[in-house]
Protein backbone atom coordinates (compact mmCIF):
# COMPACT_ATOMS: atom_id res chain seq x y z
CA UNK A 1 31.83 -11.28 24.70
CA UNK A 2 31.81 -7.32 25.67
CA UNK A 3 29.01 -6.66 28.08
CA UNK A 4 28.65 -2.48 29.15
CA UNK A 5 26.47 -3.44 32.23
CA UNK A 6 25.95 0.24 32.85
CA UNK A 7 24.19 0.27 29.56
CA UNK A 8 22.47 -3.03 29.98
CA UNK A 9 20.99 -1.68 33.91
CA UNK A 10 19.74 1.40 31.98
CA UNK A 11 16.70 -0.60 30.70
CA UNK A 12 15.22 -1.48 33.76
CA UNK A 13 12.91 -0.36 36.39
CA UNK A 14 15.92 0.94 39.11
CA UNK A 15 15.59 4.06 40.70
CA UNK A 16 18.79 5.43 42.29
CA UNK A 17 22.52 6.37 40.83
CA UNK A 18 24.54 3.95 39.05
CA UNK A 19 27.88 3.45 40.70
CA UNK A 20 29.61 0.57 39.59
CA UNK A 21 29.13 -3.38 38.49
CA UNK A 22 31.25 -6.96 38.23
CA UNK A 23 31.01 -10.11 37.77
CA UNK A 24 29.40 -12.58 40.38
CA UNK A 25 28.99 -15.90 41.59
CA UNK A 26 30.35 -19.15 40.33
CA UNK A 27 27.69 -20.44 38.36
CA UNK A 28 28.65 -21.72 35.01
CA UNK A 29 25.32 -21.17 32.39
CA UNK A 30 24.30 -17.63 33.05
CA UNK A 31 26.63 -14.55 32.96
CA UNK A 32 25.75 -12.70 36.29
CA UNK A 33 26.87 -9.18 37.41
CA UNK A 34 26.09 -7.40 40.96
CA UNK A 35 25.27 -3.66 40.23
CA UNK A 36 25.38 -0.84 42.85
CA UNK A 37 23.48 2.29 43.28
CA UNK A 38 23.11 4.94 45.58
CA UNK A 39 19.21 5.52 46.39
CA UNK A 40 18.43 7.71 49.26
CA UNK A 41 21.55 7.86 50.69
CA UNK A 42 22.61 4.23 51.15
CA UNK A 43 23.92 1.62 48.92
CA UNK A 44 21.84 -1.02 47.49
CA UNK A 45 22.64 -3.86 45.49
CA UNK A 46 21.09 -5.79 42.69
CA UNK A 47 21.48 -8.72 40.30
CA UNK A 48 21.77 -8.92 36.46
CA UNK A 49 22.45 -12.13 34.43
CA UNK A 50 22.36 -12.73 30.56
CA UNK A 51 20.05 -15.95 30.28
CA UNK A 52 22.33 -18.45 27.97
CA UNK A 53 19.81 -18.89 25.15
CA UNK A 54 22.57 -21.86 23.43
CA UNK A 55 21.06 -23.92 26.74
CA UNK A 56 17.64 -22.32 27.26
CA UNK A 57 16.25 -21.65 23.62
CA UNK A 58 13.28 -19.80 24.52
CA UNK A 59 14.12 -17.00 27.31
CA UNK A 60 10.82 -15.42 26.91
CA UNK A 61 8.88 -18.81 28.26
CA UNK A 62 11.71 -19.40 31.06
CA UNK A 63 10.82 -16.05 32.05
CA UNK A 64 7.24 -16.75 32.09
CA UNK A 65 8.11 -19.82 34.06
CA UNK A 66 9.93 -17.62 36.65
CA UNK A 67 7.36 -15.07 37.31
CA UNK A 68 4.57 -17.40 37.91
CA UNK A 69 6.77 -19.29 40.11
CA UNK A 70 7.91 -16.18 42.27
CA UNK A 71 4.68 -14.56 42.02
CA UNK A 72 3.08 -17.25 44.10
CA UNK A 73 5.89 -18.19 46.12
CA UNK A 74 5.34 -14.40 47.11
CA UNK A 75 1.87 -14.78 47.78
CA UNK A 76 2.28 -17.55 49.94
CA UNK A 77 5.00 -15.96 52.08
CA UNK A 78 2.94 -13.07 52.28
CA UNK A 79 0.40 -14.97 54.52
CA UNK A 80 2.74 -16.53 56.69
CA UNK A 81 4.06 -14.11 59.88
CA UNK A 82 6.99 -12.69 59.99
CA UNK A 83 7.57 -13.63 56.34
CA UNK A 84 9.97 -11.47 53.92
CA UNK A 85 8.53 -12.63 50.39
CA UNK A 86 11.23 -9.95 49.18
CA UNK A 87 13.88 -11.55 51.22
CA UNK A 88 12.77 -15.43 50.80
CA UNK A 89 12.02 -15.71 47.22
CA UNK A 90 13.58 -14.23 44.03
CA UNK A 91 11.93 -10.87 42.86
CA UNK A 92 12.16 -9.85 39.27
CA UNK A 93 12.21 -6.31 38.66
CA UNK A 94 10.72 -5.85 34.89
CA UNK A 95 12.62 -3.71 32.25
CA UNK A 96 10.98 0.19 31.26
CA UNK A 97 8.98 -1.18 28.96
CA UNK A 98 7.29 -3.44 31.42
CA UNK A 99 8.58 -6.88 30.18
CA UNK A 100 10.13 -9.31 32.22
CA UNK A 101 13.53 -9.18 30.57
CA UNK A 102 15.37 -6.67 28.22
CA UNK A 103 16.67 -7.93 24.56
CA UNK A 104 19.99 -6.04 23.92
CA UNK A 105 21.50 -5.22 20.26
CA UNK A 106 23.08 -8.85 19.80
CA UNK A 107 20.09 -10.38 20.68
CA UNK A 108 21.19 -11.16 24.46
CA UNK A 109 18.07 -11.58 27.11
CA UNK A 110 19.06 -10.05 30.11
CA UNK A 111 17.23 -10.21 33.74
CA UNK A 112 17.38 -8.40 37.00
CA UNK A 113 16.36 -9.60 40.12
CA UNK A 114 16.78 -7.45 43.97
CA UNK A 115 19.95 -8.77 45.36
CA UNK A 116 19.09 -10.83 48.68
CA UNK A 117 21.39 -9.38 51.51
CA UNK A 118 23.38 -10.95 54.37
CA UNK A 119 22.47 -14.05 52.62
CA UNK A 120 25.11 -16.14 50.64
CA UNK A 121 25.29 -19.32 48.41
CA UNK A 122 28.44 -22.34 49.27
CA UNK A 123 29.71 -24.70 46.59
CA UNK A 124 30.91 -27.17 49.42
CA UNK A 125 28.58 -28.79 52.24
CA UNK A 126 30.34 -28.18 55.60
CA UNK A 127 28.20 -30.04 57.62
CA UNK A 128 24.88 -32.10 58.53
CA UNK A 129 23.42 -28.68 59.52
CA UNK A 130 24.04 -26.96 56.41
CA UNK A 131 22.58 -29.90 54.75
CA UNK A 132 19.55 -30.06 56.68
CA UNK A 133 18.81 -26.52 56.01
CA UNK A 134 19.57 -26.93 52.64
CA UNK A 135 17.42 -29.78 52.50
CA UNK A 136 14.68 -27.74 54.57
CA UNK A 137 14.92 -25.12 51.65
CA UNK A 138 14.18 -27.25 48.78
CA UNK A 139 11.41 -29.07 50.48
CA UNK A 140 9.57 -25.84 51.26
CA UNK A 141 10.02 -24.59 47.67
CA UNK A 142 8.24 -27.43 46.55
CA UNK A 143 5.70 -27.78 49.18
CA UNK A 144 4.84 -24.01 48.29
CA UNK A 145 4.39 -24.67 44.66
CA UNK A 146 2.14 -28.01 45.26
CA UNK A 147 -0.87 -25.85 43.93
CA UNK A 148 0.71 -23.55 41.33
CA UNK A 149 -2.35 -22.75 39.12
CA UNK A 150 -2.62 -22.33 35.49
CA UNK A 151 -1.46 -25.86 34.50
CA UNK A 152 2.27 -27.42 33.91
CA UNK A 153 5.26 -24.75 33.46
CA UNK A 154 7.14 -24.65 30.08
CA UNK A 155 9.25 -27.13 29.54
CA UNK A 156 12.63 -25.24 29.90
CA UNK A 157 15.38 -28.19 28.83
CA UNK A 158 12.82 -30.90 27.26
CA UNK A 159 13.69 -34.87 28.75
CA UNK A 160 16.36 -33.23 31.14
CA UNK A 161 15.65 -35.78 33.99
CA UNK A 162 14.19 -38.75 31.49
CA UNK A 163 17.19 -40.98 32.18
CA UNK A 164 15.21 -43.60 29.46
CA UNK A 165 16.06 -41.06 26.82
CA UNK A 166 19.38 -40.35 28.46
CA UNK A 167 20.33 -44.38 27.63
CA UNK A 168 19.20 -43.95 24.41
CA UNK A 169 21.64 -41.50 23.75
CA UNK A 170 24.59 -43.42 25.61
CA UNK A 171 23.62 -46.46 23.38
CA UNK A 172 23.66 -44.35 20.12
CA UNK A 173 27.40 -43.23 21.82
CA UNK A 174 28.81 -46.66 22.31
CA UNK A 175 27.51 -47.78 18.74
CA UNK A 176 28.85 -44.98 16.83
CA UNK A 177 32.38 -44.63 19.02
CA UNK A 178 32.86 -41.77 16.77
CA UNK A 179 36.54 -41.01 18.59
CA UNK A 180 37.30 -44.72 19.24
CA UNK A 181 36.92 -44.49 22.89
CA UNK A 182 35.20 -47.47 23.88
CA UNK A 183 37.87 -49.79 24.27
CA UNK A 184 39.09 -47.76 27.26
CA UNK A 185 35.60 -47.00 28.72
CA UNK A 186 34.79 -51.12 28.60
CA UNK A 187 34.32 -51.70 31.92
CA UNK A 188 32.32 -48.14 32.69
CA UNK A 189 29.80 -49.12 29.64
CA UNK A 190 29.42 -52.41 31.16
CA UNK A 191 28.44 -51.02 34.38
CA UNK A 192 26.09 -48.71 32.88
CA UNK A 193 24.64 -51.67 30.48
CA UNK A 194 24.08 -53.99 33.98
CA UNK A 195 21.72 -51.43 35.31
CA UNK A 196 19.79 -50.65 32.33
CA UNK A 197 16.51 -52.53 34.25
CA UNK A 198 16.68 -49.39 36.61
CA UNK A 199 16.54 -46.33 34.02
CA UNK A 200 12.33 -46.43 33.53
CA UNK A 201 11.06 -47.42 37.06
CA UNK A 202 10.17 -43.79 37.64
CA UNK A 203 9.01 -42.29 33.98
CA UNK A 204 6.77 -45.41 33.84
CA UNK A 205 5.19 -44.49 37.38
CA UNK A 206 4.81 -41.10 36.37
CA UNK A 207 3.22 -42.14 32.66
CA UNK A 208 1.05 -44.42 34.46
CA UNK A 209 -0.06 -41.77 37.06
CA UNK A 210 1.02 -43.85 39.87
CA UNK A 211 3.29 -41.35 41.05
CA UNK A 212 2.28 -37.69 40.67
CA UNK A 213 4.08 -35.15 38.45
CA UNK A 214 5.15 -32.30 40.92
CA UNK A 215 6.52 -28.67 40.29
CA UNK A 216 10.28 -29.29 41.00
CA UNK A 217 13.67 -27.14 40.89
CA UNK A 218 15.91 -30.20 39.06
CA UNK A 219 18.93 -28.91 39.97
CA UNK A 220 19.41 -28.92 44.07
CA UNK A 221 22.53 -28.18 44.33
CA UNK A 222 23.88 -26.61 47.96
CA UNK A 223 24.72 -23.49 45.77
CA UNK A 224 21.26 -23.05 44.88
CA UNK A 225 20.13 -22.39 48.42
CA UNK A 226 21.06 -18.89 49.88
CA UNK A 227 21.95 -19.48 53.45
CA UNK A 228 21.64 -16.64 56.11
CA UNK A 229 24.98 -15.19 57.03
CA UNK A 230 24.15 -14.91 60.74
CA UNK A 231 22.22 -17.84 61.40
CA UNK A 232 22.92 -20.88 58.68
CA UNK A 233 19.31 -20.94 58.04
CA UNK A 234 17.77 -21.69 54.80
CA UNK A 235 16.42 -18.11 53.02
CA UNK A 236 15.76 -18.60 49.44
CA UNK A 237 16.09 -21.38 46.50
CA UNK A 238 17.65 -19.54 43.95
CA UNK A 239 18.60 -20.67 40.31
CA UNK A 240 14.87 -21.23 38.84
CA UNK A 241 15.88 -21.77 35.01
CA UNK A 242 14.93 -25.69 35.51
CA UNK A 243 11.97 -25.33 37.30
CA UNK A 244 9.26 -27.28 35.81
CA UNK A 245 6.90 -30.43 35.82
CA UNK A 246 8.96 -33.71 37.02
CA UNK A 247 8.92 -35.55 40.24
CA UNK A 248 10.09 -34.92 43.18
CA UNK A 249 12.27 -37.90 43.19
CA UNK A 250 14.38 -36.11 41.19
CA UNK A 251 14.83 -33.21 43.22
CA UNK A 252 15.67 -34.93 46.04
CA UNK A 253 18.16 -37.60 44.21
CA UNK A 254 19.94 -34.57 42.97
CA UNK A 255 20.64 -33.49 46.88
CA UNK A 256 22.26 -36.87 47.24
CA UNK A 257 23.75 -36.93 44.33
CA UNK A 258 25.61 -33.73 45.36
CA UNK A 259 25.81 -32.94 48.91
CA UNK A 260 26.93 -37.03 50.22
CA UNK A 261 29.91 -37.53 47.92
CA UNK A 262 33.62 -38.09 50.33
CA UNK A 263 35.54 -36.61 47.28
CA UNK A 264 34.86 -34.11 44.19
CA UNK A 265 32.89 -35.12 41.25
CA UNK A 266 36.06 -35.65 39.11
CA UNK A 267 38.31 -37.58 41.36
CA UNK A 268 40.92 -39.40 39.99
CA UNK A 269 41.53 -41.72 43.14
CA UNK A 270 38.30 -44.08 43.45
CA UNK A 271 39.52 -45.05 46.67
CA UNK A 272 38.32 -41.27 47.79
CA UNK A 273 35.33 -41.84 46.60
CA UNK A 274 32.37 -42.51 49.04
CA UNK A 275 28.79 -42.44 50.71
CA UNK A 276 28.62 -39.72 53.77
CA UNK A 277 25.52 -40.99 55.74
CA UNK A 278 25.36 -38.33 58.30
CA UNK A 279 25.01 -35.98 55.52
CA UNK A 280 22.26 -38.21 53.82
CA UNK A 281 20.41 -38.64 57.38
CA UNK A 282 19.93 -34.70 57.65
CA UNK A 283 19.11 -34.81 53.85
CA UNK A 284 16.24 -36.58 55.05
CA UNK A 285 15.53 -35.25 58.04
CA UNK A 286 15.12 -31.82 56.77
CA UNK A 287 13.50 -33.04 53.13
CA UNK A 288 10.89 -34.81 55.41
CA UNK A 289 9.97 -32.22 58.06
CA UNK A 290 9.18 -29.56 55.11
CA UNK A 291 7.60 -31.83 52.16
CA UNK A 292 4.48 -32.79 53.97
CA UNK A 293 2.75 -32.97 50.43
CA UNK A 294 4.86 -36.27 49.33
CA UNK A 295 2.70 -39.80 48.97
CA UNK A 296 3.83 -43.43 50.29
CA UNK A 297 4.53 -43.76 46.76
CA UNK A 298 7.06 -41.12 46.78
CA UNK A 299 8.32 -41.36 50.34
CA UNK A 300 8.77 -45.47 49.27
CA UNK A 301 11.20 -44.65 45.83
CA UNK A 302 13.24 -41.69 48.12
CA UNK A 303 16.25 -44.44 48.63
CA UNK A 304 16.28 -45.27 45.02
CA UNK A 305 16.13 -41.49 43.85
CA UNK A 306 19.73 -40.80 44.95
CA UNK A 307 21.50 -44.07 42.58
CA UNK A 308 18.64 -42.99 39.81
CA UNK A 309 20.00 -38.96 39.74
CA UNK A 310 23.78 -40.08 40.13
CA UNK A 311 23.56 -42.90 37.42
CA UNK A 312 21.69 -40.76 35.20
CA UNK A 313 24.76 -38.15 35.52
CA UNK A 314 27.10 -40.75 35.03
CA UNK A 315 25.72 -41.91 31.47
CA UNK A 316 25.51 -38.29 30.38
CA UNK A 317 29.24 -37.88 31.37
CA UNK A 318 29.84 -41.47 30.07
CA UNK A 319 28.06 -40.22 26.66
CA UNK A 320 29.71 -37.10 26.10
CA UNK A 321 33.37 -38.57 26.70
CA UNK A 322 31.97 -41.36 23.64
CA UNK A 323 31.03 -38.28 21.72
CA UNK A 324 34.66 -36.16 22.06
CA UNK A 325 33.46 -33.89 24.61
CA UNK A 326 31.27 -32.07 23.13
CA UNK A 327 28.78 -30.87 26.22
CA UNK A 328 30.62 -30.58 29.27
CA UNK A 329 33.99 -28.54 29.87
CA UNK A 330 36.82 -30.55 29.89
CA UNK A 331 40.03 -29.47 31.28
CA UNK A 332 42.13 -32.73 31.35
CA UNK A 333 42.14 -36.20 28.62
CA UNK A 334 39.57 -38.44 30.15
CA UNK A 335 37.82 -36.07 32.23
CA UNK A 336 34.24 -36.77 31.60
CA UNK A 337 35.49 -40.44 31.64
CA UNK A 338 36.58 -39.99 35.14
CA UNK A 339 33.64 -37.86 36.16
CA UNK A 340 31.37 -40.64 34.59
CA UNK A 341 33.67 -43.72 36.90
CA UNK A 342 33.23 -41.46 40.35
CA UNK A 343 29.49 -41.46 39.13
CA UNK A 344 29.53 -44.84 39.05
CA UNK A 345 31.29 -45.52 41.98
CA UNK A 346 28.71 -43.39 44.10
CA UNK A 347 26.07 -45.73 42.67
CA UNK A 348 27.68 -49.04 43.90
CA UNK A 349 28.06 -46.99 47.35
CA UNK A 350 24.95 -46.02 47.37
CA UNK A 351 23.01 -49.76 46.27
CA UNK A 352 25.57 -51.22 48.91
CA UNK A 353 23.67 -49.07 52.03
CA UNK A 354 20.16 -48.86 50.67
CA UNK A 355 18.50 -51.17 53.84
CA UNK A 356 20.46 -48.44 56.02
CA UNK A 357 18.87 -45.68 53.86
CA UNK A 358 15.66 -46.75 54.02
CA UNK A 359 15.39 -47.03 57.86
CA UNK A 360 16.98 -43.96 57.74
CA UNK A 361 13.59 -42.16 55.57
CA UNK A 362 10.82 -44.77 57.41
CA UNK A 363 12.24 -43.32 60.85
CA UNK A 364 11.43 -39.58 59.93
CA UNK A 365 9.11 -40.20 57.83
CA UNK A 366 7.16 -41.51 60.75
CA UNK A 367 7.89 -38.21 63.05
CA UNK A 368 6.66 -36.30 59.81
């Protein structure tokens, strides 16, 4: 696809000269491009990305969705001392004509946000501290949007988390085998059918109002935290696309999901593949000193969120290799297979240590 940034930047609100702009990031949905500009003698930065409207079909609501969401994350920061609201949550800067986003000839939705400086994003957790400010990050965000007014945010990617609906669609996979598949994936489709009982413990609880429906991020990555450059510390939650009603369960499943795994998410080698507990004790450690809003309810289920998030994974993976690949980039034969087997593998680990995890969360949980 051709993309003239320098024509795209012309429709928003930037003051300065255009100098130049390129790609950025490693993200894999959005198309993202770091403009520069000269404005009062100094360089300054920003951000652009084309919203992918073949994964988010409505940009306009997602946009809504992000505004409210950094509007009050800015109010609240803007009460606390020594708070940067522009500097520790995402700031949209509307186009000319006052919307949130600009439409371009092909029908593209574009965005641009101030670039947050001296601040920088890692796709590979290099330590218990980086994980516990991570972790720190994520459970501020969603302490901070505990009371969002004005009722629940669009629903950007409908049942993404609803791992009932997810089995559905694995089940529909295996029955149809539509590229004869199955034979090979027997003993992954076996796993997943064994744990079946597991799939509705937390959409029931959250249909039945015993656990609460929070304002969560559903997809805490490390990459979606920007980390200072000087200090390691947690400065914004980036990434907002997914942010919308769900439980927090799921936001903190997803940090175990990604930031505990011994080997990469498509390892061939099972033998690689394992449960890193230091990194899972300052998961909780930092979770826990920053979402003081969580329940017994919620605090109880925080063991079982991590093999909930990583099995739910696994069955999309498992479902897509079923279908021929048809979601997730491939770049090998068998590679959602394997993905879906290290998934797997991750949620044996992680069922095998679950006493140890849960003296793990009642010992901060208490200090909390």
């Amino acid at each position: 696809m051709n993309m003239d940034i320098a024509e795209i930047v012309r429709h928003f609100q930037l003051e300065g000269e255009y100098l130049d702009g390129a790609p950025y990031g490693s993200g894999h949905i959005n198309d993202t491009f770091r403009t520069r500009w000269r404005r009062d003698g100094r360089e300054v930065p920003s951000l652009q990305q084309r919203i992918n409207h073949r994964v988010f079909r409505d940009p306009a609501r997602l946009m809504e969705n992000v505004l409210r969401v950094t509007r009050h994350l800015a109010e609240k920061l803007s009460r606390i001392p020594g708070a940067d609201p522009r500097r520790e949550t995402l700031t949209v800067i509307p186009a000319r004509d006052g919307r949130p986003c600009h439409v371009d000839a092909g029908g593209n939705t574009w965005r641009t946000y101030i670039f947050i400086e001296d601040a920088r994003s890692y796709d590979i957790c290099q330590g218990p501290e980086q994980a516990e400010e991570a972790a720190r990050a994520f459970g501020r965000f969603q302490n901070f949007l505990a009371d969002l007014p004005g009722g629940p945010l669009h629903e950007t990617i409908p049942f993404f988390h609803h791992t009932p609906r997810r089995f559905e669609a694995l089940e529909k996979s295996i029955e149809a085998d539509v590229r004869n598949r199955a034979l090979g994936a027997r003993a992954e489709i076996e796993f997943a059918l064994a744990h079946k009982g597991m799939t509705a413990r937390v959409t029931d609880l959250l249909e039945s109002g015993a656990l609460p429906v929070r304002t969560t991020h559903n997809d805490c990555k490390l990459n979606n935290v920007l980390l200072d450059d000087g200090t390691g510390k947690g400065v914004c939650v980036i990434d907002l696309d997914t942010v919308m009603s769900g439980s927090a369960l799921y936001d903190f499943g997803d940090m175990v999901r990604t930031f505990t795994p011994t080997a990469a998410e498509d390892e061939t080698d099972l033998g690689r593949v394992g449960l890193r507990m230091d990194i899972f004790d300052a998961l909780v450690r930092g979770y826990l000193r920053e979402a003081t809003f969580l329940v017994p309810e919620e605090i109880g289920l925080l063991s079982f969120a991590g093999p909930l998030i990583t099995f739910t994974i696994g069955i999309r993976f498992l479902a897509d290799y079923l279908q021929g690949d048809v979601y997730f980039k491939t770049h090998r034969p068998d590679h959602n297979l394997d993905r879906a087997r290290v998934q797997f593998r991750m949620v044996a680990e992680m069922e095998s240590r679950e006493a140890e995890m849960q003296t793990l969360i009642r010992r901060y949980a208490s200090l909390c």
